[in-house]
Protein backbone atom coordinates (compact mmCIF):
# COMPACT_ATOMS: atom_id res chain seq x y z
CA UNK A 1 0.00 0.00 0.00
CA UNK A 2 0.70 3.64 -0.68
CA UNK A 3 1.54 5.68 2.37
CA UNK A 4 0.64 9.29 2.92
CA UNK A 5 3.32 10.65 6.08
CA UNK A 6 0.93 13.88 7.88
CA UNK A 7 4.52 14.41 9.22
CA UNK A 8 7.34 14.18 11.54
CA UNK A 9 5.55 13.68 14.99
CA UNK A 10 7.71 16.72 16.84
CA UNK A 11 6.99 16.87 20.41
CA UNK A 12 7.56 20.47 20.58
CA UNK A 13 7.06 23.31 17.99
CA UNK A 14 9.96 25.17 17.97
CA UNK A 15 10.12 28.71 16.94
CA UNK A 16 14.10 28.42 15.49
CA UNK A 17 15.10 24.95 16.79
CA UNK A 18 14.03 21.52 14.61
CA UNK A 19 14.82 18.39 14.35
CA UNK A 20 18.53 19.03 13.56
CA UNK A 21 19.28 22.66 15.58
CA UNK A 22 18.90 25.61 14.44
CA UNK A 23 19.82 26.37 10.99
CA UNK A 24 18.96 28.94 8.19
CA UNK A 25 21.14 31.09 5.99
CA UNK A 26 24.05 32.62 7.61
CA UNK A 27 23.30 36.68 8.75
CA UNK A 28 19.60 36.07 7.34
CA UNK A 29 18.14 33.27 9.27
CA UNK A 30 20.91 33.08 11.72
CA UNK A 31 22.99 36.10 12.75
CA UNK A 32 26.08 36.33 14.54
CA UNK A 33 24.03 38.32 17.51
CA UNK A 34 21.66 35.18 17.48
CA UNK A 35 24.58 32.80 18.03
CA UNK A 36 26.12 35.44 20.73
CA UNK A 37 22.64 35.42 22.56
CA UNK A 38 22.84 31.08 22.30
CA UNK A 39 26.25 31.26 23.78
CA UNK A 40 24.89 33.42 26.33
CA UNK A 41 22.09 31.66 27.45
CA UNK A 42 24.14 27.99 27.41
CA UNK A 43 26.58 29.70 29.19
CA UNK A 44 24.53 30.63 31.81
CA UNK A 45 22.30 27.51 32.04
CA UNK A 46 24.99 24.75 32.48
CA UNK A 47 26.76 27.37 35.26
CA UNK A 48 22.94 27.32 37.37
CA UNK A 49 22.87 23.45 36.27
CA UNK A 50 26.31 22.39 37.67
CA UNK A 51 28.30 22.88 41.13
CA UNK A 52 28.85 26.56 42.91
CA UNK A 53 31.33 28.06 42.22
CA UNK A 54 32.71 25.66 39.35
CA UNK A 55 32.36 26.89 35.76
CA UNK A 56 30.79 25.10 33.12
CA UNK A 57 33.25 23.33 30.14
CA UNK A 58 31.38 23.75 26.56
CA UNK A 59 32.90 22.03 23.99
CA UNK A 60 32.77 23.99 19.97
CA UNK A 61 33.35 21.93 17.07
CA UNK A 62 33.00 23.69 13.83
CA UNK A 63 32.71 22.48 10.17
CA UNK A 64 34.58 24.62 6.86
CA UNK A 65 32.00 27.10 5.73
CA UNK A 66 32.95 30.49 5.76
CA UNK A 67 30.52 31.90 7.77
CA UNK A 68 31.36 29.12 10.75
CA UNK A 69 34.47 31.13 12.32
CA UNK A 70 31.59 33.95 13.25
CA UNK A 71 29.34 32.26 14.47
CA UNK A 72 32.13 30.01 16.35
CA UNK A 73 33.81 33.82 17.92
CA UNK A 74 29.77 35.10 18.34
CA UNK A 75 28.99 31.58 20.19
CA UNK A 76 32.40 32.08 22.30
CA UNK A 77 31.79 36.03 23.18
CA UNK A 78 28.23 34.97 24.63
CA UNK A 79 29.92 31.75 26.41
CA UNK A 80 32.69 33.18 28.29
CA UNK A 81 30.72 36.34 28.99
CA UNK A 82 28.06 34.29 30.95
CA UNK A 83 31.16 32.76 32.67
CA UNK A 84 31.48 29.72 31.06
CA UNK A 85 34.32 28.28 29.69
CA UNK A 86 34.89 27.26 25.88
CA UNK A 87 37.04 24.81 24.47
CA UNK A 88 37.43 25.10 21.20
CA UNK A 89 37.43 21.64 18.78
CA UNK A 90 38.49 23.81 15.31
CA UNK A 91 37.61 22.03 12.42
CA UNK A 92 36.54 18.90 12.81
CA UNK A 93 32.58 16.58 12.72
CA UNK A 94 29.41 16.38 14.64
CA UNK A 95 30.36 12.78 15.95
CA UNK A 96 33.77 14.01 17.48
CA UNK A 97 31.67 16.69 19.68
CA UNK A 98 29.21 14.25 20.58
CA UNK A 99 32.07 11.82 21.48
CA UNK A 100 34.36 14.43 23.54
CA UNK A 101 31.28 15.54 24.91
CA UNK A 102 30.40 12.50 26.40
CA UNK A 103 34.01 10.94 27.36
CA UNK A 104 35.77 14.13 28.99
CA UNK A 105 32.53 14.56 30.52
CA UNK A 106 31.86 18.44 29.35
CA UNK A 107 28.52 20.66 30.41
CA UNK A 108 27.52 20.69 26.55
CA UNK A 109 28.89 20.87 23.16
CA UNK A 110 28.09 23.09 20.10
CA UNK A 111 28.36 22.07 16.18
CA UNK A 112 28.49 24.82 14.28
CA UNK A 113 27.80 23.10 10.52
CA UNK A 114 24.95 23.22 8.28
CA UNK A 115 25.39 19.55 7.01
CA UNK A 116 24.43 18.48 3.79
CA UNK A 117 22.75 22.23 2.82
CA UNK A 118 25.00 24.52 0.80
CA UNK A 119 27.60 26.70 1.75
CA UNK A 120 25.52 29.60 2.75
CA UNK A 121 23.59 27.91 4.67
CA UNK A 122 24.83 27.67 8.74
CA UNK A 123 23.74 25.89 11.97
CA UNK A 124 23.71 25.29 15.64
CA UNK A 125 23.98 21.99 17.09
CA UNK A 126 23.53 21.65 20.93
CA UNK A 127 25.00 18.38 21.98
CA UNK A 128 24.21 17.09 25.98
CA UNK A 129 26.41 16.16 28.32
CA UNK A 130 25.44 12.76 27.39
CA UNK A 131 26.23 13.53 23.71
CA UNK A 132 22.63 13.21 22.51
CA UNK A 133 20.80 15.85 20.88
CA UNK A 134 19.57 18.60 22.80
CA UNK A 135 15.73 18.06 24.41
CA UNK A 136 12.66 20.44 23.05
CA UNK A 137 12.51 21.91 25.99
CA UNK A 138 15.32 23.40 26.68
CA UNK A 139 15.80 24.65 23.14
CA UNK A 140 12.72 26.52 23.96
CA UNK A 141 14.07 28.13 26.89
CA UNK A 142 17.21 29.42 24.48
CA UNK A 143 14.38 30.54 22.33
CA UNK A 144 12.46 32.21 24.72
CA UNK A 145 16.21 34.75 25.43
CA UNK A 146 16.28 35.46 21.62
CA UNK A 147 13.23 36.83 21.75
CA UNK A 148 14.08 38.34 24.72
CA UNK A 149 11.08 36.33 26.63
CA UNK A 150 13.24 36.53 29.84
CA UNK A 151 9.86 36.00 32.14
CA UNK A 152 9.97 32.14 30.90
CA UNK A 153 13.23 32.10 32.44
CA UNK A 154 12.17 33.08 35.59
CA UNK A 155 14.42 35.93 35.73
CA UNK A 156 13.12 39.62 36.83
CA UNK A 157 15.91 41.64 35.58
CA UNK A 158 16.63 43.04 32.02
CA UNK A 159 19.07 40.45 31.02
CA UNK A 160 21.16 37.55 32.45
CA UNK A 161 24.04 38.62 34.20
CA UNK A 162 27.21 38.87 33.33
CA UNK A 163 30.32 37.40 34.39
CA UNK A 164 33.20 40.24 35.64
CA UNK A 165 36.79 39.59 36.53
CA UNK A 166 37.58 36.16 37.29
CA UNK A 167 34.28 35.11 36.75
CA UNK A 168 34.53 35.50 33.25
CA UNK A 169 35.00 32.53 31.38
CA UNK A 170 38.15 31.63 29.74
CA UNK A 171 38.94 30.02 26.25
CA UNK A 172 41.19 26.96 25.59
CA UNK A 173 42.44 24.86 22.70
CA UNK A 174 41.45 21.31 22.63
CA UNK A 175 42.63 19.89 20.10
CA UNK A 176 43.81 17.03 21.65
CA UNK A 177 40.29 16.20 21.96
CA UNK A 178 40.37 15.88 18.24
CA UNK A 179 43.25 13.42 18.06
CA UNK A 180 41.54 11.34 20.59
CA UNK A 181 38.83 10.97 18.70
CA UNK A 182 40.74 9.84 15.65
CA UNK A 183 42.50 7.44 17.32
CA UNK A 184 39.30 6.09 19.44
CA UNK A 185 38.23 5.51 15.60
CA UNK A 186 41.45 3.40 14.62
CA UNK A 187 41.13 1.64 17.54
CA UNK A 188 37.97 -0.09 16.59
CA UNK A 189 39.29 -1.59 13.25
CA UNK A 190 40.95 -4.91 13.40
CA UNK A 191 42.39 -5.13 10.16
CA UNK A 192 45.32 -3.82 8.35
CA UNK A 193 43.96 -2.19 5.00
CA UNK A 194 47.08 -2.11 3.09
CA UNK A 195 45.39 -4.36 0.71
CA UNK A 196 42.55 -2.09 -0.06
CA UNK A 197 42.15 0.82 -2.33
CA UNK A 198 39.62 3.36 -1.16
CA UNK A 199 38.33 6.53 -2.06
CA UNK A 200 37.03 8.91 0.18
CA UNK A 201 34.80 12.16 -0.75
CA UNK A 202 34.94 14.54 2.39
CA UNK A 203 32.84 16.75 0.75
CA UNK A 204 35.43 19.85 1.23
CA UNK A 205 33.74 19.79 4.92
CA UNK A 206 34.68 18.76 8.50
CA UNK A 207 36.29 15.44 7.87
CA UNK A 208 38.87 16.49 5.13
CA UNK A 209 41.70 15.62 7.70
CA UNK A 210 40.19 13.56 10.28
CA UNK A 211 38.77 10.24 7.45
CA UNK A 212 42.05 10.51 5.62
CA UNK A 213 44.22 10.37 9.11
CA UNK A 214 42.31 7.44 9.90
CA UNK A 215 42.29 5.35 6.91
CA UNK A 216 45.95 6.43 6.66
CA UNK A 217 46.85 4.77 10.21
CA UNK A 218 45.41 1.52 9.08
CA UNK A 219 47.29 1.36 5.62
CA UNK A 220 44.68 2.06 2.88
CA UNK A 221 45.89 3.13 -0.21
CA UNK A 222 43.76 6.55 -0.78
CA UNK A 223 42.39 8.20 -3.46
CA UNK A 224 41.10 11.46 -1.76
CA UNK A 225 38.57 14.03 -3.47
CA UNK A 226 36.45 16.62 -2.33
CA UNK A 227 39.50 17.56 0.29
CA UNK A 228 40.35 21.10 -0.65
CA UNK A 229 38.33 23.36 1.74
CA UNK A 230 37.60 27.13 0.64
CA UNK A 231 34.91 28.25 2.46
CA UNK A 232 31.96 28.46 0.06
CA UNK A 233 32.72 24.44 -1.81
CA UNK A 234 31.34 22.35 0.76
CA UNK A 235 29.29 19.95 -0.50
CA UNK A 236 29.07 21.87 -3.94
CA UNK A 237 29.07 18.79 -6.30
CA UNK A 238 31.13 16.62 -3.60
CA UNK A 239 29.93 14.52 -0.81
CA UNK A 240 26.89 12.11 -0.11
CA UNK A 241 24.83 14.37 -1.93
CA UNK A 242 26.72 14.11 -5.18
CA UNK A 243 27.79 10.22 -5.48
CA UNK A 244 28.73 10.99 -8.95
CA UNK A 245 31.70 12.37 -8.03
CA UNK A 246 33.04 9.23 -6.02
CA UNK A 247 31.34 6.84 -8.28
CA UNK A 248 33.41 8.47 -11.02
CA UNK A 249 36.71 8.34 -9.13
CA UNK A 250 36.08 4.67 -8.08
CA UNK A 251 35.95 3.51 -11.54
CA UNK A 252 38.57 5.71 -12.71
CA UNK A 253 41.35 4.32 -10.52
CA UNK A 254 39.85 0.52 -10.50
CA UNK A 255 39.55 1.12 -6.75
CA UNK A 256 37.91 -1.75 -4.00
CA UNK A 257 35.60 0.78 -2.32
CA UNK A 258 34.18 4.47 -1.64
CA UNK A 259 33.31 6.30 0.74
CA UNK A 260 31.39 9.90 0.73
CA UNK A 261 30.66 11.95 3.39
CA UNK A 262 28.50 15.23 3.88
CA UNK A 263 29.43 18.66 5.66
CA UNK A 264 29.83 17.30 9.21
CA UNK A 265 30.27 13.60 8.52
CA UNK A 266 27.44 12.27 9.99
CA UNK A 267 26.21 10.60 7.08
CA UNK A 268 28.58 8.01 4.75
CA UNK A 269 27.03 6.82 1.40
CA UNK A 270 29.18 4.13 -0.11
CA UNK A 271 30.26 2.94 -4.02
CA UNK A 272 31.28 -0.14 -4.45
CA UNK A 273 33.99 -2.10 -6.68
CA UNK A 274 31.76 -1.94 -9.76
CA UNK A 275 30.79 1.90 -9.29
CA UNK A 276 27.58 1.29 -8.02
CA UNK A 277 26.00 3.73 -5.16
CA UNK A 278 25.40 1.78 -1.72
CA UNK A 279 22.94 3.46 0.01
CA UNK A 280 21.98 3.50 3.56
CA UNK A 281 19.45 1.33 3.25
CA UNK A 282 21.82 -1.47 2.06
CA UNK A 283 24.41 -0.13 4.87
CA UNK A 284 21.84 -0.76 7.25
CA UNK A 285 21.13 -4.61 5.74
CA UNK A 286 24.93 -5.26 5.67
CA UNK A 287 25.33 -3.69 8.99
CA UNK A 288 22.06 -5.93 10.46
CA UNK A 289 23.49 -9.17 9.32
CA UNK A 290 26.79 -8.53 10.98
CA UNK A 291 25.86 -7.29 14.14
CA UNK A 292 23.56 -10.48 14.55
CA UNK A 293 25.75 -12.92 13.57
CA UNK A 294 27.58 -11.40 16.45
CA UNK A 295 24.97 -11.56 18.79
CA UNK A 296 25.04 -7.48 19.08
CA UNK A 297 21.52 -6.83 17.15
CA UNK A 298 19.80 -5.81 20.09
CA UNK A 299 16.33 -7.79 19.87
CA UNK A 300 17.18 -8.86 16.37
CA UNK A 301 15.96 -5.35 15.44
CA UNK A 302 16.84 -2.44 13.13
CA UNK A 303 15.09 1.14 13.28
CA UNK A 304 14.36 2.13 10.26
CA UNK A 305 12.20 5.17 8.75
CA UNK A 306 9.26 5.63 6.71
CA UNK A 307 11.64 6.68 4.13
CA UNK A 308 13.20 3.14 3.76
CA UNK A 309 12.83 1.32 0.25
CA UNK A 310 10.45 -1.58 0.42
CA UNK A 311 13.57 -3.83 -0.82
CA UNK A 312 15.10 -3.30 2.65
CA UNK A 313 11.97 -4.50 4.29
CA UNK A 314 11.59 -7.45 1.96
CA UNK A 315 15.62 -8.45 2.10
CA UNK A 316 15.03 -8.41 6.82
CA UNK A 317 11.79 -10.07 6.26
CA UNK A 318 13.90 -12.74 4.50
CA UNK A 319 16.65 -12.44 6.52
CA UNK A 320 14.54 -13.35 9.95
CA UNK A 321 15.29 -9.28 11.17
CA UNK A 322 13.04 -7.74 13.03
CA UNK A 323 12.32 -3.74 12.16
CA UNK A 324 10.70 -0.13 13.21
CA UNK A 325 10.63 2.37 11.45
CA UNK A 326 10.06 5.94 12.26
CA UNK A 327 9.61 9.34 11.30
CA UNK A 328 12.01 11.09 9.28
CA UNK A 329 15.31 12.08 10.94
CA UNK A 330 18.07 10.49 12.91
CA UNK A 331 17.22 11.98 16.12
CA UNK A 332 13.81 9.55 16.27
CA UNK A 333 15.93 6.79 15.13
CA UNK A 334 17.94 7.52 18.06
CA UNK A 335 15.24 7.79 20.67
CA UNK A 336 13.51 4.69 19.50
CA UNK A 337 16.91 2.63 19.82
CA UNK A 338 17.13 4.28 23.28
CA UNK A 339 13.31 3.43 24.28
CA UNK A 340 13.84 -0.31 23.24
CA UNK A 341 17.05 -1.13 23.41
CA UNK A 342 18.05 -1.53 19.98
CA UNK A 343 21.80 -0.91 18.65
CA UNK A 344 21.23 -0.53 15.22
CA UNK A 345 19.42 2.03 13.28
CA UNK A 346 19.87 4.74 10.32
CA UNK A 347 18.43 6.84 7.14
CA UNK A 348 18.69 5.79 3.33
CA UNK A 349 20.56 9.40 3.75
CA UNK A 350 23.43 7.57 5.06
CA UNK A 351 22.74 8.53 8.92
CA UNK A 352 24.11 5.37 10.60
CA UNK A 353 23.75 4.72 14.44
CA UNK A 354 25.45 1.81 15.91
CA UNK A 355 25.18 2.63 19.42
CA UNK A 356 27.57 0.53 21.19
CA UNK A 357 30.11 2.96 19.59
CA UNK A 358 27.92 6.44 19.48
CA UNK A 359 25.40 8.52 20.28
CA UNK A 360 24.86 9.49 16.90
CA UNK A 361 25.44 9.15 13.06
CA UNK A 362 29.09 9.09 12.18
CA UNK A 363 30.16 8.27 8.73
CA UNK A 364 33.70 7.32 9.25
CA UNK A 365 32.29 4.81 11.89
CA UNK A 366 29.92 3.21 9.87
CA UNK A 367 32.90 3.81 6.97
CA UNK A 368 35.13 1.86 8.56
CA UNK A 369 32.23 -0.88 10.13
CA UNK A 370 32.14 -1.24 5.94
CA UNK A 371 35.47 -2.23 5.51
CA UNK A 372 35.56 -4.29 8.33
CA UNK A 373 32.73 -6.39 6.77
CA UNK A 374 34.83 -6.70 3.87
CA UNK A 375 37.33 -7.94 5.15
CA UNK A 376 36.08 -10.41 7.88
CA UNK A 377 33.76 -11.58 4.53
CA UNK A 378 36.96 -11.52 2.50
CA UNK A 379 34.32 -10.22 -0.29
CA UNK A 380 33.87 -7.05 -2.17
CA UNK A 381 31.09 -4.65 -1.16
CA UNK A 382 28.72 -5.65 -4.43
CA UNK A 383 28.68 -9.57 -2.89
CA UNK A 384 27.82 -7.80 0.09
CA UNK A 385 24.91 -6.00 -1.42
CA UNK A 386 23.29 -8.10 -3.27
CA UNK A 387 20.43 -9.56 -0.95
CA UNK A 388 18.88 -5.91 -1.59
CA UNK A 389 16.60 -5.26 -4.41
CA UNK A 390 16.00 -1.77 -3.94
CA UNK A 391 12.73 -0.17 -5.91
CA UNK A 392 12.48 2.85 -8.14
CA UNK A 393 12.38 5.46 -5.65
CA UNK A 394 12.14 9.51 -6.95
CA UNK A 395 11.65 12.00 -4.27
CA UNK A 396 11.23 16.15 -5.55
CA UNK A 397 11.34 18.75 -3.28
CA UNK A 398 8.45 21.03 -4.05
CA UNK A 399 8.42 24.99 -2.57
CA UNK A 400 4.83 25.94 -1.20
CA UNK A 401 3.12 28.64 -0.28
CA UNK A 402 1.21 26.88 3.03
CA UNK A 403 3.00 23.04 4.08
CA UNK A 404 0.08 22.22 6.71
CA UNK A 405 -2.15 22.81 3.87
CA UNK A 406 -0.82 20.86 1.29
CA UNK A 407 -0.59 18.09 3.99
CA UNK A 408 -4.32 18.02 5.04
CA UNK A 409 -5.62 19.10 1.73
CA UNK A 410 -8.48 16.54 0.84
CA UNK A 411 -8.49 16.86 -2.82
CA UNK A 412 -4.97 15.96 -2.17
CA UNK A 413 -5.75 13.10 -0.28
CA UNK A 414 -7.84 11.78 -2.52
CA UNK A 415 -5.46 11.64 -5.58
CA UNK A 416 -2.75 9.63 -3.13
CA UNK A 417 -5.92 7.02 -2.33
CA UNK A 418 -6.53 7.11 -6.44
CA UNK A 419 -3.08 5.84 -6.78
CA UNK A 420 -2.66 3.76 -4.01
CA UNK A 421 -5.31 1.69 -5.94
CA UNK A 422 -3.15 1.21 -9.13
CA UNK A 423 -0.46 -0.52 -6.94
CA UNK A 424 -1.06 -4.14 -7.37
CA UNK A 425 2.57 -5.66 -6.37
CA UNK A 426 3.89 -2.87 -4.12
CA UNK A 427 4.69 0.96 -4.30
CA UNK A 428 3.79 3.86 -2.47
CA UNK A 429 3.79 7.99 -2.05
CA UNK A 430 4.67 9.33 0.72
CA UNK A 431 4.51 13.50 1.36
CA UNK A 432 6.40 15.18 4.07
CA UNK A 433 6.68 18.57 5.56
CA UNK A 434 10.79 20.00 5.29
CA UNK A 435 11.38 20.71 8.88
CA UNK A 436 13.87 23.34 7.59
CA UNK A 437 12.37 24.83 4.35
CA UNK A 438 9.03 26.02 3.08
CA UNK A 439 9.01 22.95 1.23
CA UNK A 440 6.95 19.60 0.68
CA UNK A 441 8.99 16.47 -0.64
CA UNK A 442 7.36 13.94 -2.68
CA UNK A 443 8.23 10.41 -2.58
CA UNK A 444 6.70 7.63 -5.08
CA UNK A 445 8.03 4.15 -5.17
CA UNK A 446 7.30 1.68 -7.51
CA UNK A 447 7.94 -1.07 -9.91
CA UNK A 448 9.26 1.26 -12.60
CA UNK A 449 10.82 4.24 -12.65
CA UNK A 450 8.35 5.90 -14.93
CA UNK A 451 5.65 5.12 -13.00
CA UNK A 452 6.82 6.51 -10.16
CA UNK A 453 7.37 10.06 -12.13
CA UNK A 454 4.11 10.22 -13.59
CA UNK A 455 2.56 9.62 -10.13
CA UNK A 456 5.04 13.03 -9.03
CA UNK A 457 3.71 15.16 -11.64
CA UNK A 458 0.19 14.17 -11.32
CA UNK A 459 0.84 15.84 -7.55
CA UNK A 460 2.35 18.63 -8.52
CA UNK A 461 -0.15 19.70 -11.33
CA UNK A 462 -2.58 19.44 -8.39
CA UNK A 463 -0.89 21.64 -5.81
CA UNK A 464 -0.20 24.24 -9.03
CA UNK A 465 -3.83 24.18 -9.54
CA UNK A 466 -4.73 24.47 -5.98
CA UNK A 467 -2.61 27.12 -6.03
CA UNK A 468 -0.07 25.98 -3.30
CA UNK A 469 3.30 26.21 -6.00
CA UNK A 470 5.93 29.21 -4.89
CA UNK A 471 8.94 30.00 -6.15
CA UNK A 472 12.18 28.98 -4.92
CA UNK A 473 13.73 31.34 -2.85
C-alpha cells in the first residue's frame, strides 16, 4: 500500500530549533548576535545546572564554511561572557563533539555546521552532556532569550548577568580532543587495509583531515577528493549528496571501495567495486546481518524510517530481522533505539547509528564498520549487497506557499488514495513537511521508474492548480 506521512511527529514546535538545531542562511536566518545570545544563554544555564562556584566546560566543534568562524567567535563572546568556559574543537565533525562531549565529561557541546545544505547555509547543534541531541525543551528556553522572553526564564531583571573579573569565562584549545577521537576511531578496526584501495569524498567539509588520518593509520591506499576546503565548496558537487563524483573516481582508478561523506560527517554513502551507489538502506542490511551474527543486534531489530525502500523491508523479512521504522530524521531513530534497546538504526541518507560505539550518526564509523565487513567476509562490497533489491524510488522537493495545507488538503488526499489503488505488487507515495524549508517532498516508489514520475507530476499539477506552487527562494 501507498503511504501518505501527515509528518514528523515533533513533540515540541519550535520557533528556530528543529529536528537538527537551528539552521537557516548565515546573517539572514541566523545572525552572529543570534549565536552570541545562544552562547549566552548555554553559558549561563549549564553554570545554574552544575556545582557553585565551578564553571561550566562547553565544547565547539565547527565544520569549513565560511561563515562558521563567526558564528564560532559570536557563540564564544556569549559563552565566556556568561562565565562559562569554551574549548574550542576547530575544524573537525558532529560525531567528534558528541564523542568528547560525552568521554571528557563536558557541560555541553556546540556544532556549528549546516550539514548536507550549501555553503551559505549555517547551523547550531547543541550536543548534551550525554552527547545526545539537545531536548525540546530546553531549546525553547534558548528561544524564549532570543526573543528576549526573559519571564519564561524566571528571571526579573533586564538580562542575564554577566560574568566580571575572574568570573569570566576563559577560552582553551582542545585539540587534543580531536586526536583522541581519531585514534578512538582506529582503535575499533581490526584489520590492516594495506590491501585495499579506497576513495574517500569529504565533501570539502569537517572530515577532510580527520577520514584521511584514519584510513591512513590503518594502511589504505587513498584516493582522496572533495579535500580542498575554501569556504563556500562544501558539498558543492562533492559529498553524499553528489555520489557521482566518487562513483566516477572509483571507476577511474579501478579502486575496492568508496566512501562519501556530507558537511559534518554524519552521514557516509558508499560505491562499491563496480561503481555502483550503496545506500543507507543497504548499509543498514549489511550492517544488520553482521551485528547479529555477532549476537550485538539488540532484539534482532533495526530502526528504520518511513523513508526506507520496500527492498530493505523485503531483504530483513527474509533475513529473519526484526524492524521499526520511524519518522524522518536520525534523532527519532535515536530515541527509538534508546526506548527499546536496539543498537542498530539509520536513514537511506546515510545517517548510521550503531550505538555501542555512538550517540549518533558518524560516517567514518559506519565507513570503517564497511570495511571491516569486507574484510572479515573476505568479499567485495557488491557480494555484500546483493540480498537488496531496492525499488524505483524519486523523491522532488516542491516549494509551497502553506505546508500544513498541502498536507491536510483533501483533494490531495484523494489523488494519493486514487493511486494507491493502481499498486497491485507494491509501491507507495509518501509526502512530508521539510522541517527546515518552506518545502513539501514527494516520494513515489514503484515497480518502474516511470511510473513513479508520472505519479510526481500528477501531484504537482494538483498543488499548481490548488494554487499551493511558490517560487524557490
Amino acid at each position: 500500500m501507498a503511504l501518505l506521512n501527515e509528518q514528523n511527529s515533533v513533540k515540541t514546535k519550535n520557533k528556530y530549533f528543529g529536528t537538527d538545531g537551528f539552521r537557516g542562511e548565515a546573517n539572514k536566518d541566523l545572525t552572529s548576535y543570534q549565536a552570541y545570545l545562544v552562547g549566552r544563554f548555554i553559558g549561563w544555564y549549564y553554570n545554574k545546572l552544575g556545582a557553585p562556584n565551578k564553571r561550566a566546560r562547553i565544547l565547539i566543534g565547527k565544520d569549513t564554511r565560511r561563515s562558521s568562524y563567526m558564528l564560532e567567535y559570536s557563540l564564544i563572546a556569549g559563552i565566556t561572557s556568561s562565565g562559562a568556559d569554551a574549548y574550542m574543537l576547530h575544524v573537525t565533525t558532529t560525531p567528534s563533539v558528541s564523542y568528547i562531549t560525552r568521554c571528557d565529561e563536558f557541560d555541553c557541546g556546540v556544532m556549528i555546521t549546516a550539514s548536507h545544505n550549501p555553503y551559505y547555509d549555517n547551523g547550531i547543534k547543541i550536543i548534551n552532556r550525554y552527547g545526545e541531541k539537545l531536548d525540546d525543551e530546553t531549546a525553547s528556553l534558548i528561544e524564549a532569550y532570543i526573543d528576549n522572553d526573559l519571564k519564561k526564564l524566571g528571571i526579573e531583571d533586564n538580562d542575564i548577568p554577566f560574568a566580571v573579573r575572574d568570573r569570566i569565562g576563559s577560552i582553551i584549545d582542545y585539540t587534543a580532543g580531536r586526536n583522541r577521537y581519531v585514534g578512538y576511531l582506529i582503535s575499533i578496526a581490526a584489520y590492516s587495509y594495506k590491501s585495499l584501495r579506497i576513495g574517500l569524498d569529504c565533501a570539502n567539509g569537517a572530515s577532510w583531515s580527520i577520514a584521511k588520518s584514519v584510513f591512513n593509520a590503518l594502511g589504505a591506499q587513498l584516493f582522496l577528493t572533495g579535500v580542498s576546503p575554501d569556504g563556500i565548496n562544501i558539498n558543492n558537487g562533492v559529498g553524499s549528496t553528489h555520489i557521482e563524483n566518487l562513483k566516477a573516481l572509483v571507476k577511474r582508478n579501478h579502486l575496492d571501495i568508496g566512501f562519501a561523506f556530507d558537511g559534518d560527517a554524519d552521514r557516509c554513502i558508499a560505491v562499491d567495486e563496480n561503481g555502483n551507489t550503496v545506500d543507507g538502506d543497504i548499509i543498514l542490511y549489511i550492517l544488520a546481518k553482521r551485528l547479529r551474527e555477532k549476537g550485538c543486534l539488540g532484539k534482532n531489530t533495526l530502526v528504520a524510517t518511513v523513508m526506507s525502500n520496500t527492498g530493505l523491508i523485503n531483504a530483513l523479512k527474509r533475513e529473519g530481522i526484526n524492524y521499526e521504522l520511524t519518522s524522518v530524521g536520525d534523532r527519532y531513530v535515536y530515541e527509538c533505539m534508546q526506548k527499546s534497546g536496539y543498537t542498530l538504526g539509520g536513514e537511506q541518507s546515510g545517517h548510521i547509528i550503531l550505538k555501542k560505539y555512538a550517540t549518533t550518526g558518524d560516517g567514518i564509523l559506519t565507513a570503517l564498520m564497511i570495511t571491516e565487513e569486507m574484510c572479515d567476509r573476505k568479499a567485495p562490497l557488491s557480494a555484500l549487497s546483493c540480498g537488496v533489491t531496492l525499488y524505483p524510488q524519486i523523491t522532488e522537493s516542491v516549494y509551497v506557499r502553506k505546508k500544513d495545507e498541502v498536507i491536510n488538503d483533501p483533494q490531495v488526499k484523494a489523488l494519493i488514495k486514487n493511486i494507491e489503488t493502481e499498486f497491485k505488487d507494491g509501491g507507495r507515495i509518501l509526502l512530508r513537511k521539510s522541517g527546515t524549508e518552506p518545502v513539501i517532498r514527494i516520494m513515489a516508489e514503484c515497480k518502474e521508474e516511470g511510473e513513479c514520475k508520472k505519479h510526481i507530476s500528477d501531484i504537482k499539477g494538483l498543488l499548481k492548480e490548488r494554487g499551493y506552487l511558490n517560487e524557490q527562494p
